[in-house]
PDB file of N, CA and C in Angstrom:
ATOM      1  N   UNK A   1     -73.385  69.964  23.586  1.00  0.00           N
ATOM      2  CA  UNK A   1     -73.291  70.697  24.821  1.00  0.00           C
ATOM      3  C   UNK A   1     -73.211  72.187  24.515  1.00  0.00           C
ATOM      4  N   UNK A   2     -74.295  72.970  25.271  1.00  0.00           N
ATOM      5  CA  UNK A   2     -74.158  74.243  24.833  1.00  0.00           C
ATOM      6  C   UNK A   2     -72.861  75.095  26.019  1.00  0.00           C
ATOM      7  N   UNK A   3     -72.277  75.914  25.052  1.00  0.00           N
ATOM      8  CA  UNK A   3     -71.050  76.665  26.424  1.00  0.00           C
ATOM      9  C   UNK A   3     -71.705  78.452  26.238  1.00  0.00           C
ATOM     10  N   UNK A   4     -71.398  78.866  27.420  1.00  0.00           N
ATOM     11  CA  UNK A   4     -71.608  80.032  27.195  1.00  0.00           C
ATOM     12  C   UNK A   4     -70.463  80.708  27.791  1.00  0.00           C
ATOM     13  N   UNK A   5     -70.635  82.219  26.367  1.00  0.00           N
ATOM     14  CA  UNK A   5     -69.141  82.408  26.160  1.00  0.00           C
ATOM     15  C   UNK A   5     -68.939  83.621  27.232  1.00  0.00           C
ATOM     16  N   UNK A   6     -68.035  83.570  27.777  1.00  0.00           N
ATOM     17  CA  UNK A   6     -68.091  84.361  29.124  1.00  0.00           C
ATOM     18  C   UNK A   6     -68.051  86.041  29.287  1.00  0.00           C
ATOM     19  N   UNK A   7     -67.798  86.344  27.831  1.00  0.00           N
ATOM     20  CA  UNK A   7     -67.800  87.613  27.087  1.00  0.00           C
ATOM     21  C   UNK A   7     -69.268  88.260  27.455  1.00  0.00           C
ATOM     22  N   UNK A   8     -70.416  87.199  27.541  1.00  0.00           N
ATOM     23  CA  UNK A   8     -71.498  87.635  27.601  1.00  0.00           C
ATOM     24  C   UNK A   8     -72.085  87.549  28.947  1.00  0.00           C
ATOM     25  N   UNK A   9     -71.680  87.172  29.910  1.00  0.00           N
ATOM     26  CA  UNK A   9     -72.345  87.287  31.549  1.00  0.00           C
ATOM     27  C   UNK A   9     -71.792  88.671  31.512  1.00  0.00           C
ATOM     28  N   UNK A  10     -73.181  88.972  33.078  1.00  0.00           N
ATOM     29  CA  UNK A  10     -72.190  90.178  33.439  1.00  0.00           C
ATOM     30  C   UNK A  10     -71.187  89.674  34.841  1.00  0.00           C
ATOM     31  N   UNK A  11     -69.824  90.445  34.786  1.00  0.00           N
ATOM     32  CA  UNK A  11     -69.536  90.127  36.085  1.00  0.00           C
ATOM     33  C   UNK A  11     -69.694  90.469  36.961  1.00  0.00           C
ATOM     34  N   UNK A  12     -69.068  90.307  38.281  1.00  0.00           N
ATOM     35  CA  UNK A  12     -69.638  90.902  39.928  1.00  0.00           C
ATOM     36  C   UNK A  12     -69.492  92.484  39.748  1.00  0.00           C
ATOM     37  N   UNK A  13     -68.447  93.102  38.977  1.00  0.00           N
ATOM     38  CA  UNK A  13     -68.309  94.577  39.172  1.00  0.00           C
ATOM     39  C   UNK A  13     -69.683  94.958  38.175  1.00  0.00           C
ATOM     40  N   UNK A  14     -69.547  94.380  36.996  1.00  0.00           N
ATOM     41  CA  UNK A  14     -70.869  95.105  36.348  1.00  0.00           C
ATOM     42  C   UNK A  14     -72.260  94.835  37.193  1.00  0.00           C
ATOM     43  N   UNK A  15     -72.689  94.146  38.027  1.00  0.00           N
ATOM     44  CA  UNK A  15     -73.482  93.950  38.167  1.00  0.00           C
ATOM     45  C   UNK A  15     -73.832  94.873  39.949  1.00  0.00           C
ATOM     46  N   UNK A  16     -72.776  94.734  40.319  1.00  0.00           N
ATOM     47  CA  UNK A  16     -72.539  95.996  41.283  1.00  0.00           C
ATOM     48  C   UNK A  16     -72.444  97.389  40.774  1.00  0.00           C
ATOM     49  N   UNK A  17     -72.526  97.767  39.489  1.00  0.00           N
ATOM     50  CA  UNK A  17     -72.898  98.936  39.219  1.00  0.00           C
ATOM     51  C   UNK A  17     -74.032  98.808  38.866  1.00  0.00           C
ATOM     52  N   UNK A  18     -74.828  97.887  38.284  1.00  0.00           N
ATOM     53  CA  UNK A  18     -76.013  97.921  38.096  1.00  0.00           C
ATOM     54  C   UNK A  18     -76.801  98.207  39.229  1.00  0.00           C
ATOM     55  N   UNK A  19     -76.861  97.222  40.171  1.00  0.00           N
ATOM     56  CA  UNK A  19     -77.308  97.152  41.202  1.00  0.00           C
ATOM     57  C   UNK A  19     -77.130  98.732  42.038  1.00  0.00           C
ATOM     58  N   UNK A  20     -76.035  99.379  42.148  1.00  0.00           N
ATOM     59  CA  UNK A  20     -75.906 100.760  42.354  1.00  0.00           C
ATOM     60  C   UNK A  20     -76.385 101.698  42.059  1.00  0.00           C
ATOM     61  N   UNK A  21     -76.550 102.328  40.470  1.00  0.00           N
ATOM     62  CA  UNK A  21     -77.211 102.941  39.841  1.00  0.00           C
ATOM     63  C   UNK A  21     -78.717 102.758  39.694  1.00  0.00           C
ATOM     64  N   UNK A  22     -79.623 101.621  39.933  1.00  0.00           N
ATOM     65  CA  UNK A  22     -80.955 101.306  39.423  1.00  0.00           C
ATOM     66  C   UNK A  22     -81.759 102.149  40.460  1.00  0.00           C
ATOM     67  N   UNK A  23     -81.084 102.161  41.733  1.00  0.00           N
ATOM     68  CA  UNK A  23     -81.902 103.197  42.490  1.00  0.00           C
ATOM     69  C   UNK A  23     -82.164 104.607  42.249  1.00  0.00           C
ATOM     70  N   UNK A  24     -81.795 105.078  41.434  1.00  0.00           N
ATOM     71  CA  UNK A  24     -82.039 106.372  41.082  1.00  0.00           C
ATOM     72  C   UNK A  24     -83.212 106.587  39.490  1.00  0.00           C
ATOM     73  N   UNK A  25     -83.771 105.693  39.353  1.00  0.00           N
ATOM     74  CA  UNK A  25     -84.540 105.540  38.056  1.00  0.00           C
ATOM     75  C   UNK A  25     -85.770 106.039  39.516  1.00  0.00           C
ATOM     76  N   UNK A  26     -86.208 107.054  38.548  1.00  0.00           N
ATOM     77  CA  UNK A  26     -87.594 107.478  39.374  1.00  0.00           C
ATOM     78  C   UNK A  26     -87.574 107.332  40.448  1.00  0.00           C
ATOM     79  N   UNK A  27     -88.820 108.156  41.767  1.00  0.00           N
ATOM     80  CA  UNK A  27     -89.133 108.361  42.907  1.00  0.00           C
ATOM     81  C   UNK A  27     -89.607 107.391  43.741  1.00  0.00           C
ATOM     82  N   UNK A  28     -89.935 105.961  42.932  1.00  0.00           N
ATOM     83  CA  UNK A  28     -91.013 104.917  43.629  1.00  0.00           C
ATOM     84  C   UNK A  28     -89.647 103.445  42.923  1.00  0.00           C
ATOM     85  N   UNK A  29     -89.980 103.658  41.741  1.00  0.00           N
ATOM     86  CA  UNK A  29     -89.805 102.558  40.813  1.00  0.00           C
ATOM     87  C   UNK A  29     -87.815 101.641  41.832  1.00  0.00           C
ATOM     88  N   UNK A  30     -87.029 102.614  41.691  1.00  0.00           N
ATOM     89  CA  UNK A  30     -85.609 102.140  42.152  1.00  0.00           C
ATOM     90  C   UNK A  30     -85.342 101.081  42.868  1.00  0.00           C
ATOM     91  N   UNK A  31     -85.672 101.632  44.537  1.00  0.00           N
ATOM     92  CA  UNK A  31     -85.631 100.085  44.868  1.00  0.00           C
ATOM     93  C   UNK A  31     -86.147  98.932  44.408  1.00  0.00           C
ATOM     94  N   UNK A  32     -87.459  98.448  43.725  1.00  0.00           N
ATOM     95  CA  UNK A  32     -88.053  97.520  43.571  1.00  0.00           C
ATOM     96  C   UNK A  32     -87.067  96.766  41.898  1.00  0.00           C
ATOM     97  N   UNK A  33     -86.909  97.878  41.255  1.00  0.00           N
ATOM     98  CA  UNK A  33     -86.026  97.884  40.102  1.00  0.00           C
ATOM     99  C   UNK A  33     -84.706  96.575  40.463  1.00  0.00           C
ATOM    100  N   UNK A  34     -83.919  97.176  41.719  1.00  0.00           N
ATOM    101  CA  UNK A  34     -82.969  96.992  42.642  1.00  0.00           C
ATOM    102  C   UNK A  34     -82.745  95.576  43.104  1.00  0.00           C
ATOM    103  N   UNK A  35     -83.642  95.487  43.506  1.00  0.00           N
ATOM    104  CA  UNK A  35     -84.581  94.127  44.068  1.00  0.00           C
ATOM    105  C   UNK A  35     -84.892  93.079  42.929  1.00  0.00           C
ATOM    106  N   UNK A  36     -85.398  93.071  42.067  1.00  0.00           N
ATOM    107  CA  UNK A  36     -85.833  92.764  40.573  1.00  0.00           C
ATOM    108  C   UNK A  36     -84.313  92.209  40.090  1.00  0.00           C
ATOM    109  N   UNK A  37     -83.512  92.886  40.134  1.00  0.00           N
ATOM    110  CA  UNK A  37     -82.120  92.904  39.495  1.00  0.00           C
ATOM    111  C   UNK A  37     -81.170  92.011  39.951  1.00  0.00           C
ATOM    112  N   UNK A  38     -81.201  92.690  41.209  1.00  0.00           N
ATOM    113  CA  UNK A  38     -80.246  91.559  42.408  1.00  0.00           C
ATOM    114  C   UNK A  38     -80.877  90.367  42.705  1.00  0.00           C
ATOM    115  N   UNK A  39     -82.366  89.734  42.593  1.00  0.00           N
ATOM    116  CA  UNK A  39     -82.737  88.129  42.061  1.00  0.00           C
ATOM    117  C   UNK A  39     -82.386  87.796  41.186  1.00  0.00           C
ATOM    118  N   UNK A  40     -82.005  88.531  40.135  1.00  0.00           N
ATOM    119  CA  UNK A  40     -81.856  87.486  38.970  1.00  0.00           C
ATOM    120  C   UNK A  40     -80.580  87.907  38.397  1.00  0.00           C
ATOM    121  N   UNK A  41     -79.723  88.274  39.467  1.00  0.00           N
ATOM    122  CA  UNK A  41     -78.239  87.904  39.281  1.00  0.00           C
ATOM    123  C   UNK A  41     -77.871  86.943  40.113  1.00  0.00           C
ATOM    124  N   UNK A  42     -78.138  87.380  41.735  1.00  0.00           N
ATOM    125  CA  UNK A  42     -77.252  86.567  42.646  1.00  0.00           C
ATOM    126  C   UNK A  42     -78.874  85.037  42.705  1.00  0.00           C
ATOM    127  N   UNK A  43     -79.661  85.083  42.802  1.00  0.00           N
ATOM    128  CA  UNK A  43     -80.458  83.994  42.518  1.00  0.00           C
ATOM    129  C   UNK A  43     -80.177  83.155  40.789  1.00  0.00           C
ATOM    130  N   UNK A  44     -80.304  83.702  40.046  1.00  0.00           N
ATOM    131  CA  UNK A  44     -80.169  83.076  38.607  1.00  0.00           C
ATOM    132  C   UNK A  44     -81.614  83.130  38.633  1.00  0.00           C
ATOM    133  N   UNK A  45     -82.172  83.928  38.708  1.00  0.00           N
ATOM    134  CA  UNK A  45     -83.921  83.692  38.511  1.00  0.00           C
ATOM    135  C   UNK A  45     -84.101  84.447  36.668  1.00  0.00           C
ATOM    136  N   UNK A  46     -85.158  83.997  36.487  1.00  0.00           N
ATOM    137  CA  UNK A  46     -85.609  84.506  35.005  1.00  0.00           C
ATOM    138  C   UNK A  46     -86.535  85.818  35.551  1.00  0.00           C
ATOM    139  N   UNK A  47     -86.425  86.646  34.826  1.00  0.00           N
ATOM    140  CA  UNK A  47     -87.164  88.183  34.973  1.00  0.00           C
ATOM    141  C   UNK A  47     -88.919  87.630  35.536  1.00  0.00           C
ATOM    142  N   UNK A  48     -89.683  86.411  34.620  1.00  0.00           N
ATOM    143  CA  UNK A  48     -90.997  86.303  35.390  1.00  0.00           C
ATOM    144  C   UNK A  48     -90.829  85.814  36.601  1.00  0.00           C
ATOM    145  N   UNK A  49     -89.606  85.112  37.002  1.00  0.00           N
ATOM    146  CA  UNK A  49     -89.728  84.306  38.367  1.00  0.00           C
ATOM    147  C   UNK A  49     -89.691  85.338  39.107  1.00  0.00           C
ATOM    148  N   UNK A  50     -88.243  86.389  39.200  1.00  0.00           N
ATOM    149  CA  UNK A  50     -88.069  87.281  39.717  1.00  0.00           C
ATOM    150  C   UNK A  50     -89.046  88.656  40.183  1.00  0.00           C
ATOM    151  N   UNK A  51     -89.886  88.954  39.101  1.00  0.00           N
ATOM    152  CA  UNK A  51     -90.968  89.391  39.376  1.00  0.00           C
ATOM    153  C   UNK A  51     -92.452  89.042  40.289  1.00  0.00           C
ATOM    154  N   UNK A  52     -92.106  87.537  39.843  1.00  0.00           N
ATOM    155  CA  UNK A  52     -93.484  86.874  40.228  1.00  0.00           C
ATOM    156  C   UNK A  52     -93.070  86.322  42.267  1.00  0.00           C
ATOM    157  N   UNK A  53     -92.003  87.056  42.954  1.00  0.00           N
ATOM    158  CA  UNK A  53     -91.300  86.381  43.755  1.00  0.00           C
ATOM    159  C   UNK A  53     -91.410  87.345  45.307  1.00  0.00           C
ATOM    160  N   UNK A  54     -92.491  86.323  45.959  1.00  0.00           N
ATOM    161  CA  UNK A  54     -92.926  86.996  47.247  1.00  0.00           C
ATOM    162  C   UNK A  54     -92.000  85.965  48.181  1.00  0.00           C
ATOM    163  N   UNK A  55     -92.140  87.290  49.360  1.00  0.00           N
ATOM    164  CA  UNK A  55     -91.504  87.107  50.381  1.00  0.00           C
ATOM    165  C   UNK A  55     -92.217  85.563  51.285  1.00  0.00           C
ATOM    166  N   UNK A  56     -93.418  85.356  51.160  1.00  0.00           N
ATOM    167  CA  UNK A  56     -93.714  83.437  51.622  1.00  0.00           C
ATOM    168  C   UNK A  56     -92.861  82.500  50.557  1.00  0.00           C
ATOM    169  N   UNK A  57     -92.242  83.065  49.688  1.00  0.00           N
ATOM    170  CA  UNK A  57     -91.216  81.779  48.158  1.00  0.00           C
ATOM    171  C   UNK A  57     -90.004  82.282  48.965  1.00  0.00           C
ATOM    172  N   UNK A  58     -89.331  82.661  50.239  1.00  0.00           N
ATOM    173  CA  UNK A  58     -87.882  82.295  50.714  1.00  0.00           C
ATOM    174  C   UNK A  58     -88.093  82.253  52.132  1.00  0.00           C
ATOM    175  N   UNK A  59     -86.548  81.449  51.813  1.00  0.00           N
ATOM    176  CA  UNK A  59     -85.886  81.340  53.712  1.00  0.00           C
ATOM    177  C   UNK A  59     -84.845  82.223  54.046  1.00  0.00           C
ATOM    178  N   UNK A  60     -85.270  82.852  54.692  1.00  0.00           N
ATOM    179  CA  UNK A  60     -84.326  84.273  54.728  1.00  0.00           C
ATOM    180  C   UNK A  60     -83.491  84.478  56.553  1.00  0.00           C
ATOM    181  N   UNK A  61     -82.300  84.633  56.645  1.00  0.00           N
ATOM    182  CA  UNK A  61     -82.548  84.499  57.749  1.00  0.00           C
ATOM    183  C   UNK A  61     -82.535  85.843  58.461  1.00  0.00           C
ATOM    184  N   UNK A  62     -82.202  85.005  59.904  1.00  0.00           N
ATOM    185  CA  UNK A  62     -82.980  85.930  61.288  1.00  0.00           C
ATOM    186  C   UNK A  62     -82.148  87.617  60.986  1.00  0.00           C
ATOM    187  N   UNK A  63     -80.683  87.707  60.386  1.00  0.00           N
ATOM    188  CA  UNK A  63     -79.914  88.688  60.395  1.00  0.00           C
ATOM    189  C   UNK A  63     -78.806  88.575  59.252  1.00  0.00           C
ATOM    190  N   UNK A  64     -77.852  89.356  59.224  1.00  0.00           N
ATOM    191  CA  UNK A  64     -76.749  89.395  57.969  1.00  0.00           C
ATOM    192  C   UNK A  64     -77.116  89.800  56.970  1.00  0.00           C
ATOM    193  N   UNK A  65     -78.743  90.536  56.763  1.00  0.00           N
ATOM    194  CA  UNK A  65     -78.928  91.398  55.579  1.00  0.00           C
ATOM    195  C   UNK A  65     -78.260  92.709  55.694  1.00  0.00           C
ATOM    196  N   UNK A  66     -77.692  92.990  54.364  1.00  0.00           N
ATOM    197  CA  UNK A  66     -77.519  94.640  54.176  1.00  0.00           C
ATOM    198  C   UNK A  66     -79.066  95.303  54.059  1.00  0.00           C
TER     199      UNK A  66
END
């Protein structure tokens, strides 16, 4: 059984600074960066899924987005 050692996730605060800071990488690139980031934390997606991941691949609902 493989364990993974918890030393190595990031947690909710690191990943809320990530998610914070990525918007400021260049004039275009940030949000999408942003977006990219926050799938494949709060999804668990792998960087190609996450990339490869259009808006017809979810169920999103009607309201309660930030």
């Amino acid at each position: 059984m493989t364990v993974v050692d918890p030393r190595t996730v990031v947690n909710p605060t690191q990943a809320r600074q990530l998610l914070d800071a990525v918007p400021t990488v260049g004039r275009k690139r940030g949000p999408r960066l942003r977006a990219l980031f926050a799938c494949m934390y709060y999804a668990a997606l792998r960087p190609e899924e996450a990339a490869d991941l259009r808006l017809r691949n979810c169920t999103l609902l009607a309201s309660g987005w930030v």
